[in-house]
Protein backbone atom coordinates (compact mmCIF):
# COMPACT_ATOMS: atom_id res chain seq x y z
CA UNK A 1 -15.36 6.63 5.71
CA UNK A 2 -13.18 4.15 7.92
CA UNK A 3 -9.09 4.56 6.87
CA UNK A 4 -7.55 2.36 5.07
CA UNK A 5 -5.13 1.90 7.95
CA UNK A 6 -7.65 0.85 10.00
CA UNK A 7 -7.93 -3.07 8.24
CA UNK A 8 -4.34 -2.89 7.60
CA UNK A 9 -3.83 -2.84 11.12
CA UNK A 10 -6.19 -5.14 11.61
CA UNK A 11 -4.70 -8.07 9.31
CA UNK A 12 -1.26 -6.85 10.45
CA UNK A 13 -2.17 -7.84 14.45
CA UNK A 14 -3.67 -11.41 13.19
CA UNK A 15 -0.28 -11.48 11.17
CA UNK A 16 1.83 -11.18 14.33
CA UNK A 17 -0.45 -14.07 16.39
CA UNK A 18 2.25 -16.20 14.49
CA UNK A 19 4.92 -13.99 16.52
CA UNK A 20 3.20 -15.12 20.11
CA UNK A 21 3.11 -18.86 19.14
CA UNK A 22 6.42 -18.29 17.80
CA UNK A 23 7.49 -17.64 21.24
CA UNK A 24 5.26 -20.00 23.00
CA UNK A 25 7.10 -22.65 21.22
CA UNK A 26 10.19 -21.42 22.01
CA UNK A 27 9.97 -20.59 26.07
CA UNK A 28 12.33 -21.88 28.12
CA UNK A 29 14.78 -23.03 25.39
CA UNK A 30 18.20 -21.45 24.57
CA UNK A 31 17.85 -20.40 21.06
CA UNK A 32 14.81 -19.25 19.65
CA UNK A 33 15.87 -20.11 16.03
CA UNK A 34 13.84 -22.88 16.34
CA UNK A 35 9.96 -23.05 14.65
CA UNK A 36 11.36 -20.43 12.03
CA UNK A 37 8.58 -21.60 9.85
CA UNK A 38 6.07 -19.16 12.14
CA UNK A 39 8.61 -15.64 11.65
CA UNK A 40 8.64 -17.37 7.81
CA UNK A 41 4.98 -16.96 7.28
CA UNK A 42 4.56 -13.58 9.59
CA UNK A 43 6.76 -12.24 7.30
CA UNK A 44 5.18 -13.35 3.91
CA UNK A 45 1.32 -12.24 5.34
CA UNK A 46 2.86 -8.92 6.77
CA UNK A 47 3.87 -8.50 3.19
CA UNK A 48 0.63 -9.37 1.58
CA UNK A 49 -1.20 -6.76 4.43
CA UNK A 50 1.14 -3.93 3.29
CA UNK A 51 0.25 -4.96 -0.43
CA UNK A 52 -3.60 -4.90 0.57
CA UNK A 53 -3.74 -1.97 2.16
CA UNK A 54 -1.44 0.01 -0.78
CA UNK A 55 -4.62 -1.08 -3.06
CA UNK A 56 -7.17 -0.36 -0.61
CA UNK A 57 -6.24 3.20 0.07
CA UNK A 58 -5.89 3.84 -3.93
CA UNK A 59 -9.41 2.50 -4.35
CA UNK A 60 -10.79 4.45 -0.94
CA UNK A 61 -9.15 7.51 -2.29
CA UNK A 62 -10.25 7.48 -5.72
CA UNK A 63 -13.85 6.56 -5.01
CA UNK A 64 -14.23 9.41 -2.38
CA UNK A 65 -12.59 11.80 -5.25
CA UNK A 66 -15.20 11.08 -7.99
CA UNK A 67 -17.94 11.09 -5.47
CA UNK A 68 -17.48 14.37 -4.36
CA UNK A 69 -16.20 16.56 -7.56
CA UNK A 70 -18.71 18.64 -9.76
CA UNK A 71 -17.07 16.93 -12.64
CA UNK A 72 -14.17 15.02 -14.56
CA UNK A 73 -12.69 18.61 -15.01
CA UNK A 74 -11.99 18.91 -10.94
CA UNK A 75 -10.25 15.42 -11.10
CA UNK A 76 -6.21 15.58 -10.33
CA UNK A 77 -4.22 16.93 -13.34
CA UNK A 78 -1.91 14.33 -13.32
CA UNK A 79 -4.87 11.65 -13.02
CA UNK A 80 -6.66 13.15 -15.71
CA UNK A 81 -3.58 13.09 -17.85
CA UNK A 82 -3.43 9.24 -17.49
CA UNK A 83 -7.02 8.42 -18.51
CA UNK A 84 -6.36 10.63 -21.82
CA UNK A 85 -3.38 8.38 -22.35
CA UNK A 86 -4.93 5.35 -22.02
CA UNK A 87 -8.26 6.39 -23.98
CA UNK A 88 -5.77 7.91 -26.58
CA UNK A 89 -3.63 4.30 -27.25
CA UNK A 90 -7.13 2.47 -26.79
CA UNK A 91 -8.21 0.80 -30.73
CA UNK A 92 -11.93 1.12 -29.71
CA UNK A 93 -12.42 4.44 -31.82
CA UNK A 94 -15.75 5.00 -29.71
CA UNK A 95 -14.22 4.40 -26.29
CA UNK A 96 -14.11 8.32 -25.54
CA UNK A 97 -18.10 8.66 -25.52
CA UNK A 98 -18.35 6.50 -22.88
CA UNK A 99 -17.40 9.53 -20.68
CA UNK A 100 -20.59 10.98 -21.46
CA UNK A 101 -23.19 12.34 -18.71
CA UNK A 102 -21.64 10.12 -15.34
CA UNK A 103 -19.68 7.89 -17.71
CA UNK A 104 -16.63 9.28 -16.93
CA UNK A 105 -16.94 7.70 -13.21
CA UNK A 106 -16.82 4.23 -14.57
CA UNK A 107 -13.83 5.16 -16.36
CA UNK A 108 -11.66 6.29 -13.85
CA UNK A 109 -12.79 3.17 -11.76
CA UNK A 110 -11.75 0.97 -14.75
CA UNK A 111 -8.50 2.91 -15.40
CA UNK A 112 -7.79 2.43 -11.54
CA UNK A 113 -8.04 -1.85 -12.13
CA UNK A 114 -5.95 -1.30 -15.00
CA UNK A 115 -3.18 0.88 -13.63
CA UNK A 116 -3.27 -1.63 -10.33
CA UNK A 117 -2.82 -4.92 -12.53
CA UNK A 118 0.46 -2.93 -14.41
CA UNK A 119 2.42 -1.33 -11.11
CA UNK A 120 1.02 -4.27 -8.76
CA UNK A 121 0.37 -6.83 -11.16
CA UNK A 122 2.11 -10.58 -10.70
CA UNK A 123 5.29 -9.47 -11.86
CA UNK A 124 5.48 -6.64 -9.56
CA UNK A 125 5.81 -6.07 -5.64
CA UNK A 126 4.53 -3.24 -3.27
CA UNK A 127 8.10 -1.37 -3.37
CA UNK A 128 8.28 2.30 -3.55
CA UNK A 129 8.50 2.51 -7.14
CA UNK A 130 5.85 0.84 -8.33
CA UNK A 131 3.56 2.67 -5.64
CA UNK A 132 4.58 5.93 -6.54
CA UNK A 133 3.72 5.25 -9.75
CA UNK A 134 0.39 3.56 -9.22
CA UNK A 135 -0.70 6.50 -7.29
CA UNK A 136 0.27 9.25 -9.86
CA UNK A 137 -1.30 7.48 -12.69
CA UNK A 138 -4.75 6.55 -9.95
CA UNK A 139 -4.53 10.23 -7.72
CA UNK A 140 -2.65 12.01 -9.29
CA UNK A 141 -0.35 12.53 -6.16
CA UNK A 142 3.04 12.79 -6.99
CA UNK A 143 5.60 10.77 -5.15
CA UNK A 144 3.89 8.81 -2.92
CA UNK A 145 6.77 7.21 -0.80
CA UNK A 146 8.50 10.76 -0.10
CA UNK A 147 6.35 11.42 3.03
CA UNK A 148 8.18 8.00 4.35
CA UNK A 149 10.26 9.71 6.89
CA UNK A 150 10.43 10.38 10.67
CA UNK A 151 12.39 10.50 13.38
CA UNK A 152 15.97 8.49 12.86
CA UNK A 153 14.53 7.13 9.79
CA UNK A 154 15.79 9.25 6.49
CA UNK A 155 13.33 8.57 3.45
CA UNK A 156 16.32 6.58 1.64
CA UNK A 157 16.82 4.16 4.34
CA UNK A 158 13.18 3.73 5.20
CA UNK A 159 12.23 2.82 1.38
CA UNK A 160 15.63 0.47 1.78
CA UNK A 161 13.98 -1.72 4.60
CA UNK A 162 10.76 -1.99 2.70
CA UNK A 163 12.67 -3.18 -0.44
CA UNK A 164 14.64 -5.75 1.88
CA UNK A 165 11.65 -6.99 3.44
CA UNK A 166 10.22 -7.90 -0.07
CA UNK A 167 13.25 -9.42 -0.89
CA UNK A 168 12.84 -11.65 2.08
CA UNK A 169 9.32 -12.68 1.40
CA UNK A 170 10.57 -13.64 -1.98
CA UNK A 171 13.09 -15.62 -0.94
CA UNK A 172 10.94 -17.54 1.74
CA UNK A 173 8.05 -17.75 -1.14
CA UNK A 174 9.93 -19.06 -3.88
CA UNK A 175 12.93 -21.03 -1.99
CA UNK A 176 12.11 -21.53 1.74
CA UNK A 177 15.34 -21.78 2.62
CA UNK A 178 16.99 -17.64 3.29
CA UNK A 179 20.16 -16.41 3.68
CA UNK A 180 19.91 -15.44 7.02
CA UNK A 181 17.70 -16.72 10.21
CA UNK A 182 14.77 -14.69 9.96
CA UNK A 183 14.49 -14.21 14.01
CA UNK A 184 11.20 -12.41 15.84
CA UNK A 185 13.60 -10.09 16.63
CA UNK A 186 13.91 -9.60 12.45
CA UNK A 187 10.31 -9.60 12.18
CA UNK A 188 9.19 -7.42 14.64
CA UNK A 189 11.41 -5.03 13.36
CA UNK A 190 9.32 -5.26 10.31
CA UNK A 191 6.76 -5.17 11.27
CA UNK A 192 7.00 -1.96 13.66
CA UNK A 193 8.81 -0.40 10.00
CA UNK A 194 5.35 -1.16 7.93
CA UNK A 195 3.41 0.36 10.18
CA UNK A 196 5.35 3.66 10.10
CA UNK A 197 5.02 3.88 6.57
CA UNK A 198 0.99 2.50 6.48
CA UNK A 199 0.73 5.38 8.59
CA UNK A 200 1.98 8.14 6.82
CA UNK A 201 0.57 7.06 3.60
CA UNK A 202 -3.17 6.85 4.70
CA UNK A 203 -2.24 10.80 6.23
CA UNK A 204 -0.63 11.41 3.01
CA UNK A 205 -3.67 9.92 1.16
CA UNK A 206 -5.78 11.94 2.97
CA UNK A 207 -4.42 15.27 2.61
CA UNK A 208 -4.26 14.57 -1.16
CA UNK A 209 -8.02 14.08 -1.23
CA UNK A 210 -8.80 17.18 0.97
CA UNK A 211 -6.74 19.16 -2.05
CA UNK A 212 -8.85 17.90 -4.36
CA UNK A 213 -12.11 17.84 -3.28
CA UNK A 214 -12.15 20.47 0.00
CA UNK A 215 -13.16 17.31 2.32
CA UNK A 216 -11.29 14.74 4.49
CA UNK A 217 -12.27 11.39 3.44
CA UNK A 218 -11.18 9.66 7.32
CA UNK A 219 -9.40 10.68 10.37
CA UNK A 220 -5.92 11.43 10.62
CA UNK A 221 -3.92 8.80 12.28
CA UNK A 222 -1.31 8.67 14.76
CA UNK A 223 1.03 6.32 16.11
CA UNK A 224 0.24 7.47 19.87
CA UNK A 225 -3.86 6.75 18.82
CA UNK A 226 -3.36 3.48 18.02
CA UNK A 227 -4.24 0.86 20.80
């Protein structure tokens, strides 16, 4: 199975072609605040790749889980514990048999669009709240966004910069106009930051999967692999 990182890195590069013309507009002039409208939209789209990928790993992850357990009993406890909830509140008093023989596939998939549409829905962003709980009610695997850490980059302030960076493409989304010039510089910073943390959630993914069902469902990846 290809990782999820892989088309996250993918949309992420044709994100940053906005970055080059960005500076092709701007050579050989003094400021480079000028054609802010291209680090505007890089922003936004590097936004909606991290939100992609966040709901492409969750699906990758889940699907290689129920493919390769025995049964709905080898599922992740905490995973297991959120499709009870959710048959239990259901008012279709039939709704459990449809577990039945390979039923129980098809509900997990359809628990996974529901959980997505409530953490990730239109009123909420890709932060780290909302994707740790996404992935403990679709995995099972407990607080996602605490592998978000590395080298002069403490979990706290590395969930900070994602949070500001959503903030931004809010602001640009819903008013144009921001605060503060949103410079390549600003962007590339960004940029650089999601990739870190795309990275060690598809590992993090991965090793999650391996617990639960003795196989690796991609290749590790590393920031020194990437071309």
């Amino acid at each position: 199975m290809e990782a999820p990182f892989d088309d996250f890195l993918d949309n992420a590069l044709q994100a940053l072609e906005l970055l080059k013309l960005h500076e092709e507009k701007n050579s050989g002039k003094k400021t480079h605040h000028t054609h802010e409208v291209l680090t505007k939209s890089c922003a936004v789209l590097l936004v909606a790749c991290w939100e992609a990928f966040i709901e492409d790993a969750a699906e990758a992850g889940l699907s290689f889980i129920i493919d390769n357990v025995k049964s709905p009993t080898n599922l992740p406890k905490e995973l297991l514990k959120s499709i009870a909830l959710e048959l239990k509140v259901d008012k279709n008093d039939i709704k459990v048999w449809e577990l039945a023989d390979g039923g129980w596939k098809l509900v997990a998939k359809s628990h996974y669009k529901a959980m997505l549409s409530k953490h990730l829905g239109p009123f909420n962003t890709p932060r780290a709240g909302n994707i740790d709980d996404l992935y403990k009610n679709v995995l099972g695997l407990e607080t996602l966004s605490a592998c978000w850490t590395w080298k002069h980059m403490p979990n706290k302030q590395s969930k900070d910069k994602l949070s500001a960076l959503i903030s931004l493409r809010g602001s640009i989304a819903h008013r144009i106009n921001t605060s503060h010039k949103v410079t390549r510089k600003l962007v590339d910073g960004y940029a650089s930051h999601l990739l870190f943390l795309a990275i060690k959630t598809n590992n993090r993914i991965r090793r999650h999967v391996y617990q639960s069902t003795g196989l690796y469902p991609w290749n590790e990846v590393t920031y020194r692999s990437i071309k």
